[in-house]
N, C-alpha and C. Protein backbone atom coordinates (compact mmCIF):
# COMPACT_ATOMS: atom_id res chain seq x y z
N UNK A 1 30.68 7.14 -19.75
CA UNK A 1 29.95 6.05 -20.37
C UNK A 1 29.15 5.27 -19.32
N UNK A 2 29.69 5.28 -17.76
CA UNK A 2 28.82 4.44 -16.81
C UNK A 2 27.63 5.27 -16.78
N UNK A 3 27.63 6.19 -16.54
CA UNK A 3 26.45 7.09 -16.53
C UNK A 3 25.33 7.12 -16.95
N UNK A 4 25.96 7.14 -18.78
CA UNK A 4 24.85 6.43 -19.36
C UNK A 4 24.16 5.49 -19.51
N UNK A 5 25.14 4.29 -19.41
CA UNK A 5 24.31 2.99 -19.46
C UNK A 5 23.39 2.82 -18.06
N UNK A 6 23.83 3.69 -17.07
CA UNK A 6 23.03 3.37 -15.77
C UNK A 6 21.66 4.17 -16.00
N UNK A 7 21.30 5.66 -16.66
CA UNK A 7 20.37 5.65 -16.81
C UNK A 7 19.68 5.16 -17.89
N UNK A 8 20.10 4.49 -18.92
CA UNK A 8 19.12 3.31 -19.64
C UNK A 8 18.89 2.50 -19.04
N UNK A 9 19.68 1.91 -18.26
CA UNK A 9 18.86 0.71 -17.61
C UNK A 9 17.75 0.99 -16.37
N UNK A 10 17.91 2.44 -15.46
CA UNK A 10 16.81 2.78 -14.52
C UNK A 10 15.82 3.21 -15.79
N UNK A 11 15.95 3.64 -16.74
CA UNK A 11 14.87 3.73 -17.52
C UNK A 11 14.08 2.48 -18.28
N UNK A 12 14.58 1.55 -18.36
CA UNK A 12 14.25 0.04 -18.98
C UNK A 12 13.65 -0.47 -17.94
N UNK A 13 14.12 -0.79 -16.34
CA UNK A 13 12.90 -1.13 -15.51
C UNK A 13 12.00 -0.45 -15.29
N UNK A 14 11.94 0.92 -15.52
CA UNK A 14 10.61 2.01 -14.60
C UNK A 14 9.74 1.45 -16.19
N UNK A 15 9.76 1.23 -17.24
CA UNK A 15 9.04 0.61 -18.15
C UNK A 15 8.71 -0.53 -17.74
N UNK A 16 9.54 -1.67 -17.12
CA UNK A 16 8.89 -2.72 -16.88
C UNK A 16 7.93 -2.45 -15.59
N UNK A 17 8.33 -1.99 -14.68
CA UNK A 17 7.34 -1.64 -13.28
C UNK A 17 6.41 -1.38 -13.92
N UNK A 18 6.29 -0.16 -14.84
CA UNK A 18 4.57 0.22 -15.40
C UNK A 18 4.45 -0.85 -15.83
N UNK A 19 5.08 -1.38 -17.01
CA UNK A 19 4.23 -2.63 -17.51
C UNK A 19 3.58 -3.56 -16.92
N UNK A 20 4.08 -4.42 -15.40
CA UNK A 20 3.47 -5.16 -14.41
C UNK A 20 2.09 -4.69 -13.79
N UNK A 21 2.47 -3.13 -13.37
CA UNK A 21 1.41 -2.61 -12.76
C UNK A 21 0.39 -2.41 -13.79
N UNK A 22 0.27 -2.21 -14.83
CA UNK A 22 -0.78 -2.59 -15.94
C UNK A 22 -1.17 -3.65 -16.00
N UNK A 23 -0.70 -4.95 -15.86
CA UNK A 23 -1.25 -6.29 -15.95
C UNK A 23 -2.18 -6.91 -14.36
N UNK A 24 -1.91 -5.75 -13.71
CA UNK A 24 -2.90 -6.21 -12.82
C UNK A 24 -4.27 -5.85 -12.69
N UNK A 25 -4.37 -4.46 -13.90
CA UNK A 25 -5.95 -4.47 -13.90
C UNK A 25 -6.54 -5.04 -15.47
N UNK A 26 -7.34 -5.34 -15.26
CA UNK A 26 -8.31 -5.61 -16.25
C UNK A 26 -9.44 -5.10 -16.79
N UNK A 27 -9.30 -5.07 -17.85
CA UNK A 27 -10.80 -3.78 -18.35
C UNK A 27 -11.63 -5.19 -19.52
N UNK A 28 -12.82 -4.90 -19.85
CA UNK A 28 -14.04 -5.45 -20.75
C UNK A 28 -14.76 -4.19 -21.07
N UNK A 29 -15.46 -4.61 -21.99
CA UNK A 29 -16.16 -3.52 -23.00
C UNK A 29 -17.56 -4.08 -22.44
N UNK A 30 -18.12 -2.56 -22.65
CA UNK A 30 -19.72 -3.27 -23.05
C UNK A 30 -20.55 -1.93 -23.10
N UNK A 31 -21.54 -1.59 -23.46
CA UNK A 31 -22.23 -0.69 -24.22
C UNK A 31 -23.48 -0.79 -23.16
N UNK A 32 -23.62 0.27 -22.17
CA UNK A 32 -24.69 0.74 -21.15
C UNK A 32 -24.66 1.87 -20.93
N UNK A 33 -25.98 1.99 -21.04
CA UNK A 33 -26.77 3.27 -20.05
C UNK A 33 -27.01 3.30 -19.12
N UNK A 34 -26.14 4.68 -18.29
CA UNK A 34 -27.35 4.72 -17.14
C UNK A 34 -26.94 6.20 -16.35
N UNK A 35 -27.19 6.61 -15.33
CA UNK A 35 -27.21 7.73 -14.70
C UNK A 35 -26.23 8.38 -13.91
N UNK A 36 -25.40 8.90 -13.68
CA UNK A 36 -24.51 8.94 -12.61
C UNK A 36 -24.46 10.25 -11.93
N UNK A 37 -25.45 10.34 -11.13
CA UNK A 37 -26.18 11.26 -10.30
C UNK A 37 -26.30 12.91 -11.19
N UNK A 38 -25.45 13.08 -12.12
CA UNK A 38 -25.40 14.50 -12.91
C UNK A 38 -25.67 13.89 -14.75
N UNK A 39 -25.02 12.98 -14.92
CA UNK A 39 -24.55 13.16 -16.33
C UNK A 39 -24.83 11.16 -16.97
N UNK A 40 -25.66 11.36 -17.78
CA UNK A 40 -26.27 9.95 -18.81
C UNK A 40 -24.90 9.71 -19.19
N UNK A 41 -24.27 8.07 -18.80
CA UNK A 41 -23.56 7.91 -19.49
C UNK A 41 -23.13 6.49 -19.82
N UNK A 42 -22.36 6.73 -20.80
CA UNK A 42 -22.59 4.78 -21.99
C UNK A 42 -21.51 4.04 -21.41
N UNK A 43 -20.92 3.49 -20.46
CA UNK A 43 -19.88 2.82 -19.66
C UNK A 43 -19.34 2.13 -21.31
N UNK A 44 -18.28 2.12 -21.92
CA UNK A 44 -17.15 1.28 -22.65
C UNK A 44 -16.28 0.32 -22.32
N UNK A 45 -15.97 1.00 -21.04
CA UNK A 45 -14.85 -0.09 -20.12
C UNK A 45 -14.38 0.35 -18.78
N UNK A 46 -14.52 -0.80 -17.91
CA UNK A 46 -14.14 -0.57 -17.13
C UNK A 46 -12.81 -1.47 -16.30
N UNK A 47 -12.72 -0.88 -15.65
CA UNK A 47 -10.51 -1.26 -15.41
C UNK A 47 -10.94 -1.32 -13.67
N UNK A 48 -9.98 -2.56 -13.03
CA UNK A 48 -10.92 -2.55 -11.61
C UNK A 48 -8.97 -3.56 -11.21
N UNK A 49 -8.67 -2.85 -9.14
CA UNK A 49 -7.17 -2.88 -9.25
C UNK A 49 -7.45 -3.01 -7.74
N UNK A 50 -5.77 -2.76 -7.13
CA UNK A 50 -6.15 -2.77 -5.96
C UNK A 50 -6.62 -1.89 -5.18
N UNK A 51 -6.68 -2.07 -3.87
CA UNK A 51 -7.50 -1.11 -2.58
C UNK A 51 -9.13 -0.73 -3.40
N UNK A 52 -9.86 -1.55 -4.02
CA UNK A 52 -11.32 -1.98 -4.80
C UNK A 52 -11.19 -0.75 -5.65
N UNK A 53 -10.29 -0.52 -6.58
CA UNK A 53 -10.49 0.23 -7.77
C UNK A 53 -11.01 0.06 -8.64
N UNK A 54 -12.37 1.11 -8.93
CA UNK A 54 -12.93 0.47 -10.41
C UNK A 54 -12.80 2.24 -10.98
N UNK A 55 -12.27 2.24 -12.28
CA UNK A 55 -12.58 3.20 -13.01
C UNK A 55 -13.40 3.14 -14.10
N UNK A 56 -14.29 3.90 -14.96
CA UNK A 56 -14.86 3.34 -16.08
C UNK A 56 -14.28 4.22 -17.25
N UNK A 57 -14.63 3.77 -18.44
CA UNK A 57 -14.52 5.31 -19.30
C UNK A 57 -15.50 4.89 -20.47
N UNK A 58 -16.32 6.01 -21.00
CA UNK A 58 -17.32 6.33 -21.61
C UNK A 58 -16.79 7.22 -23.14
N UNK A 59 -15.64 7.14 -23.15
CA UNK A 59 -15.57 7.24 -24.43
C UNK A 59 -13.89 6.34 -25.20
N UNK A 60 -13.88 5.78 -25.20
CA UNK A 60 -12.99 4.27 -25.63
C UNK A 60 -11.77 4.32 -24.78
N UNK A 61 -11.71 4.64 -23.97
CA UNK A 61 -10.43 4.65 -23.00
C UNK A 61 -9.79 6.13 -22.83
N UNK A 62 -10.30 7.48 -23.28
CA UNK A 62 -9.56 8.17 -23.19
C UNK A 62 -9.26 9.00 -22.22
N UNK A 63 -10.85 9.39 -21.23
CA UNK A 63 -10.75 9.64 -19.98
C UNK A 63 -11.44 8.83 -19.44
N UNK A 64 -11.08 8.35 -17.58
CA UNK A 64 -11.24 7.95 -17.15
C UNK A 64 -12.38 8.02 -15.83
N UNK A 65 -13.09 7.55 -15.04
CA UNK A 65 -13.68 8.21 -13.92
C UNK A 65 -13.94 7.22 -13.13
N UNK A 66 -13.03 7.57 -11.57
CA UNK A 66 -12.99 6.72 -10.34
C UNK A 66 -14.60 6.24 -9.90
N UNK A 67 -14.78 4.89 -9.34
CA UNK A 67 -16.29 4.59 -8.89
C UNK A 67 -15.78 4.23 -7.32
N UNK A 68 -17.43 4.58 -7.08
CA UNK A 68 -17.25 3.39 -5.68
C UNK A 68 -17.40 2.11 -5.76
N UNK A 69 -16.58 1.35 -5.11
CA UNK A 69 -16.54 -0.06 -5.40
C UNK A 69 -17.59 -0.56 -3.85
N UNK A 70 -16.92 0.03 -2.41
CA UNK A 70 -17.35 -0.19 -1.92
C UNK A 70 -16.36 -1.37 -0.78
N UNK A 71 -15.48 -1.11 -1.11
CA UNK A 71 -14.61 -2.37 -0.38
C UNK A 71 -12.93 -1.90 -0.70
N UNK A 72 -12.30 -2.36 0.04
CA UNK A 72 -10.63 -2.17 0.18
C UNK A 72 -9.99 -3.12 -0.48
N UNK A 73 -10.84 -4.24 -0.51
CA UNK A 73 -9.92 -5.70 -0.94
C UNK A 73 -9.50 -5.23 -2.67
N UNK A 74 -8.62 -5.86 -2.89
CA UNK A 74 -8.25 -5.60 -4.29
C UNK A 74 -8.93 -6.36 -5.35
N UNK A 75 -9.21 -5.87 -6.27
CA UNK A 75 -9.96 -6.66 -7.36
C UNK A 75 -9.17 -7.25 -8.52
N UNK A 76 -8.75 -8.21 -8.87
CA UNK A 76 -8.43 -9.27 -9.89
C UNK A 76 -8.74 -9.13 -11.16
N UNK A 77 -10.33 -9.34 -11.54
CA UNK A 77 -10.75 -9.41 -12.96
C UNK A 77 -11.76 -8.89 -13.11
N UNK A 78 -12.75 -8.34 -13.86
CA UNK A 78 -13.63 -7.78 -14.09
C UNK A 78 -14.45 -8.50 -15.62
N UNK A 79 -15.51 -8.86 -15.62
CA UNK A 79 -16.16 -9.21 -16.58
C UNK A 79 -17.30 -8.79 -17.17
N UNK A 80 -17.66 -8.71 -18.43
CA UNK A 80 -19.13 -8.07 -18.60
C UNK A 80 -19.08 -9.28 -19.64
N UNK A 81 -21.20 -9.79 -19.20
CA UNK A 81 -21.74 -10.73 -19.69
C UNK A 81 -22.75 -10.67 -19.12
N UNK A 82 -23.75 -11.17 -20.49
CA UNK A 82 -25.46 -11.22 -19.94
C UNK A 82 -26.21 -9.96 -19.39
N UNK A 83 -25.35 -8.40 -19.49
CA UNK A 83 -25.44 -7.02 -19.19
C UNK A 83 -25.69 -7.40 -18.00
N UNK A 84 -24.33 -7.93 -17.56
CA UNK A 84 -23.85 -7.47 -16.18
C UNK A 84 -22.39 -7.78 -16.20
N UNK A 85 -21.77 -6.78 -15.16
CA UNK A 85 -20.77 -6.39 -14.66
C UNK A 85 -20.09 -7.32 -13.74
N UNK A 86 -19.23 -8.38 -13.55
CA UNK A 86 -18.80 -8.92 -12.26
C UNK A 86 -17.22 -9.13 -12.28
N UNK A 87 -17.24 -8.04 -10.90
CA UNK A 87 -15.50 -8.11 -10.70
C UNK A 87 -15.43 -9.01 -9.16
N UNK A 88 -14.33 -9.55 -9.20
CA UNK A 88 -13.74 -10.62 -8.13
C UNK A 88 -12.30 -10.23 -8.05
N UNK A 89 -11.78 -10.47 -6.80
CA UNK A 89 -11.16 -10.35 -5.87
C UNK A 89 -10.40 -10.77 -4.52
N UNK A 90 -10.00 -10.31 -3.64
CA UNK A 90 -9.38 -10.33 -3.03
C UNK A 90 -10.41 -11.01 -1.53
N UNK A 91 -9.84 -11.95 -1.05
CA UNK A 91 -10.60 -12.08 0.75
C UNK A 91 -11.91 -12.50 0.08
N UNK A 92 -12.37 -13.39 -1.32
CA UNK A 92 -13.23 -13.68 -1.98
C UNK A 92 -14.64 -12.68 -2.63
N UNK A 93 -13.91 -11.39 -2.98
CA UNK A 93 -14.38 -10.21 -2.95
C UNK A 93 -15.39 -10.61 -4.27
N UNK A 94 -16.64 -9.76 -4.64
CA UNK A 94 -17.44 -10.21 -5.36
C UNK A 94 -18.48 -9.19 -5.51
N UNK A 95 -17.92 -8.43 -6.95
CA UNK A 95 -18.86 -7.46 -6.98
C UNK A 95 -19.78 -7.34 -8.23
N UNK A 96 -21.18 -6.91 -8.80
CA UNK A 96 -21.77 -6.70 -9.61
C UNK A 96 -22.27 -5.06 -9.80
N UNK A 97 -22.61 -5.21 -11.22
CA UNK A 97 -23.45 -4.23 -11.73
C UNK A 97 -24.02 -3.86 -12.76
N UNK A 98 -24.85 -3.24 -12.65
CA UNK A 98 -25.33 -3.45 -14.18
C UNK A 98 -25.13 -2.33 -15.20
N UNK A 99 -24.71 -1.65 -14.93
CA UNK A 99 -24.47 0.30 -15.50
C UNK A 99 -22.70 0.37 -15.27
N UNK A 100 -22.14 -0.49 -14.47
CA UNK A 100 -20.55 -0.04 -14.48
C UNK A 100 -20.29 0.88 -13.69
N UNK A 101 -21.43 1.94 -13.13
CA UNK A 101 -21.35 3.04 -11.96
C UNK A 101 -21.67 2.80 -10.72
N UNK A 102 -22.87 1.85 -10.16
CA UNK A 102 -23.50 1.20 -8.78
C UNK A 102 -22.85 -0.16 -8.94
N UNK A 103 -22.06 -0.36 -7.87
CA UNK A 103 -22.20 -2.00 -7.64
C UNK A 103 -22.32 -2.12 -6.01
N UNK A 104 -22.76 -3.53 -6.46
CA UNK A 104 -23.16 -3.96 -5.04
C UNK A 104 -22.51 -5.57 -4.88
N UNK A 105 -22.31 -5.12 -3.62
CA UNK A 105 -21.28 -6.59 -2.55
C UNK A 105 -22.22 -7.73 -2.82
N UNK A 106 -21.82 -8.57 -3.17
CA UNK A 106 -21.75 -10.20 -3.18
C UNK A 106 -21.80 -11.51 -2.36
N UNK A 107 -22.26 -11.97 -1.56
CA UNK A 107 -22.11 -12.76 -0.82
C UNK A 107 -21.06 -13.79 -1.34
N UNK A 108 -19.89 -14.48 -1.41
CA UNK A 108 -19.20 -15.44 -1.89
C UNK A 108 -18.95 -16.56 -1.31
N UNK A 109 -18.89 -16.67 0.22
CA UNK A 109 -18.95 -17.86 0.81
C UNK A 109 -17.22 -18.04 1.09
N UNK A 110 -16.35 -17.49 0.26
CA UNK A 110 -15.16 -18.14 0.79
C UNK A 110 -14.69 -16.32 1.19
N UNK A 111 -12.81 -16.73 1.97
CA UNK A 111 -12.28 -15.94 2.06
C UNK A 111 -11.06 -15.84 0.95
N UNK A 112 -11.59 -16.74 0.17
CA UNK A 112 -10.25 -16.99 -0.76
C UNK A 112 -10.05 -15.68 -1.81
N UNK A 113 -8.85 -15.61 -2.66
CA UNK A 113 -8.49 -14.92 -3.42
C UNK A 113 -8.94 -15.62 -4.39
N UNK A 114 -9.94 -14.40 -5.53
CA UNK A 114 -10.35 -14.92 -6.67
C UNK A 114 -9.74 -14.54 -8.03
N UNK A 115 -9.49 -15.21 -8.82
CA UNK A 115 -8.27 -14.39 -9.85
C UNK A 115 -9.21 -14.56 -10.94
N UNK A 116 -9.94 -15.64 -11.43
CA UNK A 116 -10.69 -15.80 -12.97
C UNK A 116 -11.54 -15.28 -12.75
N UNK A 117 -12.63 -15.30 -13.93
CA UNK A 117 -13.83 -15.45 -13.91
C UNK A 117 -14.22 -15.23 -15.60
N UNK A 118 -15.03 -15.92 -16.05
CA UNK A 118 -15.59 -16.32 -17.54
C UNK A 118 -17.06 -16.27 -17.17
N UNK A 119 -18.07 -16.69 -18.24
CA UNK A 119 -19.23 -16.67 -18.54
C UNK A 119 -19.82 -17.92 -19.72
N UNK A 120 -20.32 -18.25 -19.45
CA UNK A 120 -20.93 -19.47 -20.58
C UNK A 120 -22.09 -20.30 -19.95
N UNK A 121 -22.51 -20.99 -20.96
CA UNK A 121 -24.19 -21.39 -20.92
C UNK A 121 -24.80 -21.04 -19.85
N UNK A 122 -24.92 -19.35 -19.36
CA UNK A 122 -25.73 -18.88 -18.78
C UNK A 122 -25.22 -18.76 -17.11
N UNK A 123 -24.31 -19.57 -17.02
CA UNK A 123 -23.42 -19.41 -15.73
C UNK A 123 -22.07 -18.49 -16.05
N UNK A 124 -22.22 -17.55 -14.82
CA UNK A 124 -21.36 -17.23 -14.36
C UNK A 124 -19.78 -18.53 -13.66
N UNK A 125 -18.77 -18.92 -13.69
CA UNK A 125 -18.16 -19.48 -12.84
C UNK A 125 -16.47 -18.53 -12.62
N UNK A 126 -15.82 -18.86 -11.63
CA UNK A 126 -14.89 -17.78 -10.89
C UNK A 126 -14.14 -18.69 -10.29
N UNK A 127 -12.57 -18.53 -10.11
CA UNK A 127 -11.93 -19.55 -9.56
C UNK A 127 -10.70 -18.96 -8.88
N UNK A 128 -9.99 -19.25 -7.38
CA UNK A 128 -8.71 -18.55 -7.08
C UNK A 128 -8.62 -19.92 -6.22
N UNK A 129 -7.64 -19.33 -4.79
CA UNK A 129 -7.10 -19.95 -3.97
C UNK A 129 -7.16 -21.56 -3.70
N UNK A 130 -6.56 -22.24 -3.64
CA UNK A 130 -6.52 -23.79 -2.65
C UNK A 130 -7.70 -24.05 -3.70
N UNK A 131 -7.68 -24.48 -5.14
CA UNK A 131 -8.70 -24.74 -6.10
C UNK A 131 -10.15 -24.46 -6.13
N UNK A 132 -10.41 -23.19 -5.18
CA UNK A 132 -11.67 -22.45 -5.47
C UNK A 132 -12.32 -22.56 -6.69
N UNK A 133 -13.88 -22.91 -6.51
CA UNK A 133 -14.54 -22.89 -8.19
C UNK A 133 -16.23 -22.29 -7.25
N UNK A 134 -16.26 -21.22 -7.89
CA UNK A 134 -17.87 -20.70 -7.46
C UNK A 134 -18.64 -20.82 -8.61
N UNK A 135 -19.75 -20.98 -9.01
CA UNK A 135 -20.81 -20.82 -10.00
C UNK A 135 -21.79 -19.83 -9.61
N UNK A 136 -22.51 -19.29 -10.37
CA UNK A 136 -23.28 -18.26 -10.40
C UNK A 136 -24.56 -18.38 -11.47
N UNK A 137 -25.57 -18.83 -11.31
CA UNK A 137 -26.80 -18.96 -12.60
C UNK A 137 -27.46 -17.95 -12.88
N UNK A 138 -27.60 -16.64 -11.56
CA UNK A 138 -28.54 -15.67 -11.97
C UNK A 138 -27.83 -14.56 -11.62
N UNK A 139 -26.94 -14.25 -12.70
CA UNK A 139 -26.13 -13.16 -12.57
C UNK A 139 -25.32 -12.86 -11.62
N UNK A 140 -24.64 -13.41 -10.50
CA UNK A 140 -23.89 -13.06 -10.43
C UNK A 140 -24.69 -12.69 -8.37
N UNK A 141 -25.95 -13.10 -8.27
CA UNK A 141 -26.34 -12.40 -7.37
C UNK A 141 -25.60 -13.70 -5.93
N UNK A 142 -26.27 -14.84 -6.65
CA UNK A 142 -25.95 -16.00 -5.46
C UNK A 142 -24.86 -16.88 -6.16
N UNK A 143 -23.42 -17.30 -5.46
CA UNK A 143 -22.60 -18.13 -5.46
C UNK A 143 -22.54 -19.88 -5.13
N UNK A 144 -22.38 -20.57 -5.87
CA UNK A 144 -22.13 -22.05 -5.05
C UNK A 144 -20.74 -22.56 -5.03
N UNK A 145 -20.17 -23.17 -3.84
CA UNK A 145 -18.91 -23.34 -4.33
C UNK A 145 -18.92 -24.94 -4.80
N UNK A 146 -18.31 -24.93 -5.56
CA UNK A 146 -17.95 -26.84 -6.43
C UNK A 146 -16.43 -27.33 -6.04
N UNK A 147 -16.71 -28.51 -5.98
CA UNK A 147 -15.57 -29.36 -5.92
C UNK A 147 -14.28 -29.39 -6.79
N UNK A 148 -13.33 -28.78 -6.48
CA UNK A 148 -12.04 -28.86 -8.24
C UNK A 148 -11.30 -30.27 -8.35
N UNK A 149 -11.13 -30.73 -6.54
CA UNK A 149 -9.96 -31.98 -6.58
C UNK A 149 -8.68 -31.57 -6.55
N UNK A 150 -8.42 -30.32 -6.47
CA UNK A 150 -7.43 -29.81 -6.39
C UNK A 150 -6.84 -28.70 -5.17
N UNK A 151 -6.06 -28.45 -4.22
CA UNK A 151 -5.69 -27.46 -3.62
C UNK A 151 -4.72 -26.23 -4.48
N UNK A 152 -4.47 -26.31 -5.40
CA UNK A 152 -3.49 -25.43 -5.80
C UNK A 152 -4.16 -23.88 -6.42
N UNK A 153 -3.72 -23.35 -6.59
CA UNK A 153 -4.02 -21.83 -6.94
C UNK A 153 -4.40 -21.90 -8.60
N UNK A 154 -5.75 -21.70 -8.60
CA UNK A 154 -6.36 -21.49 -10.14
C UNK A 154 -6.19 -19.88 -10.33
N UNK A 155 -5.67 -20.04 -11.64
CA UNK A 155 -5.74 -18.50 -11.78
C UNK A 155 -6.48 -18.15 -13.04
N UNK A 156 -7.03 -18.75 -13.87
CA UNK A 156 -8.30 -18.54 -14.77
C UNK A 156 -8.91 -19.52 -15.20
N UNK A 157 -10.19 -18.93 -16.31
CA UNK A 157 -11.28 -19.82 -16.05
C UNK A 157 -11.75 -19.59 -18.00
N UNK A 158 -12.07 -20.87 -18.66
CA UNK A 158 -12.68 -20.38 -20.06
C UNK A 158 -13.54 -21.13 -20.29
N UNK A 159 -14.84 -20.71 -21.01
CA UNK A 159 -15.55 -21.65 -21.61
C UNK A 159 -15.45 -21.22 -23.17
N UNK A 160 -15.82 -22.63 -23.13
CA UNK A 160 -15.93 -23.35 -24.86
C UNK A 160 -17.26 -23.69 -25.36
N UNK A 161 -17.76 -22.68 -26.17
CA UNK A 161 -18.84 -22.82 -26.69
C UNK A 161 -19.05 -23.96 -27.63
């Protein structure tokens, strides 16, 4: 009887381990074209993790396909808005794109860890470490950082239409 109950329970955490390690990436939808050096294809979602993992998939999640991100730092959240792509990260990591297949590095200004990021009246804004708050007006290309009043660790961000 010990036997058994010991492998239900190594089987009840290796479910929770996956489950955690799932909550650290994040996927968004969005409906693009574009080229990927062989094959036209419609990005659905893309899922972005650590050591700068971005995968996309082009037909509702069922297969997947590794990108270059372009960076080691780990990525946090990933957003699509305004047909563009912006994932944030790690060491204030900050990436765009517009197809879900090319992205390109970000200037961010901090070294902080970025965990949110939302979209509304036309701004981009993104928030992590010691009350980090960046804004973004034109997609995502140039960052400003703003004042929170706060040092503590933001870990998301919403607007209210």
């Amino acid at each position: 009887m010990k036997n058994i109950l010991y492998v239900l329970l190594l089987t009840g955490l290796s479910l929770i381990i996956l489950s955690c390690a799932k909550k650290d990436s994040t996927s968004s939808t969005a409906s693009t074209t574009s080229t990927d050096n062989t094959t036209t294809s419609s990005v659905s979602f893309v899922s972005v993790g650590t050591n700068g993992t971005i995968l996309t998939s082009s037909d509702n999640g069922t297969t997947w396909t590794s990108r270059t991100s372009g960076t080691s730092n780990g990525l946090q959240r990933v957003i699509y808005a305004n047909s563009t792509f912006v994932t944030v990260g790690d060491s204030g990591t900050i990436l765009t794109s517009s197809d879900g297949i090319s992205w390109t590095s970000r200037t961010s200004g901090t070294t902080k860890t970025l965990y949110g990021i939302t979209y509304g009246n036309s701004t981009f804004v993104t928030v992590g470490n010691s009350g980090t708050i960046l804004t973004s007006s034109d997609n995502g290309t140039t960052w400003s950082s703003r004042t929170s009043g706060t040092t503590e660790y933001l870990f998301g961000v919403a607007y209210k239409e």
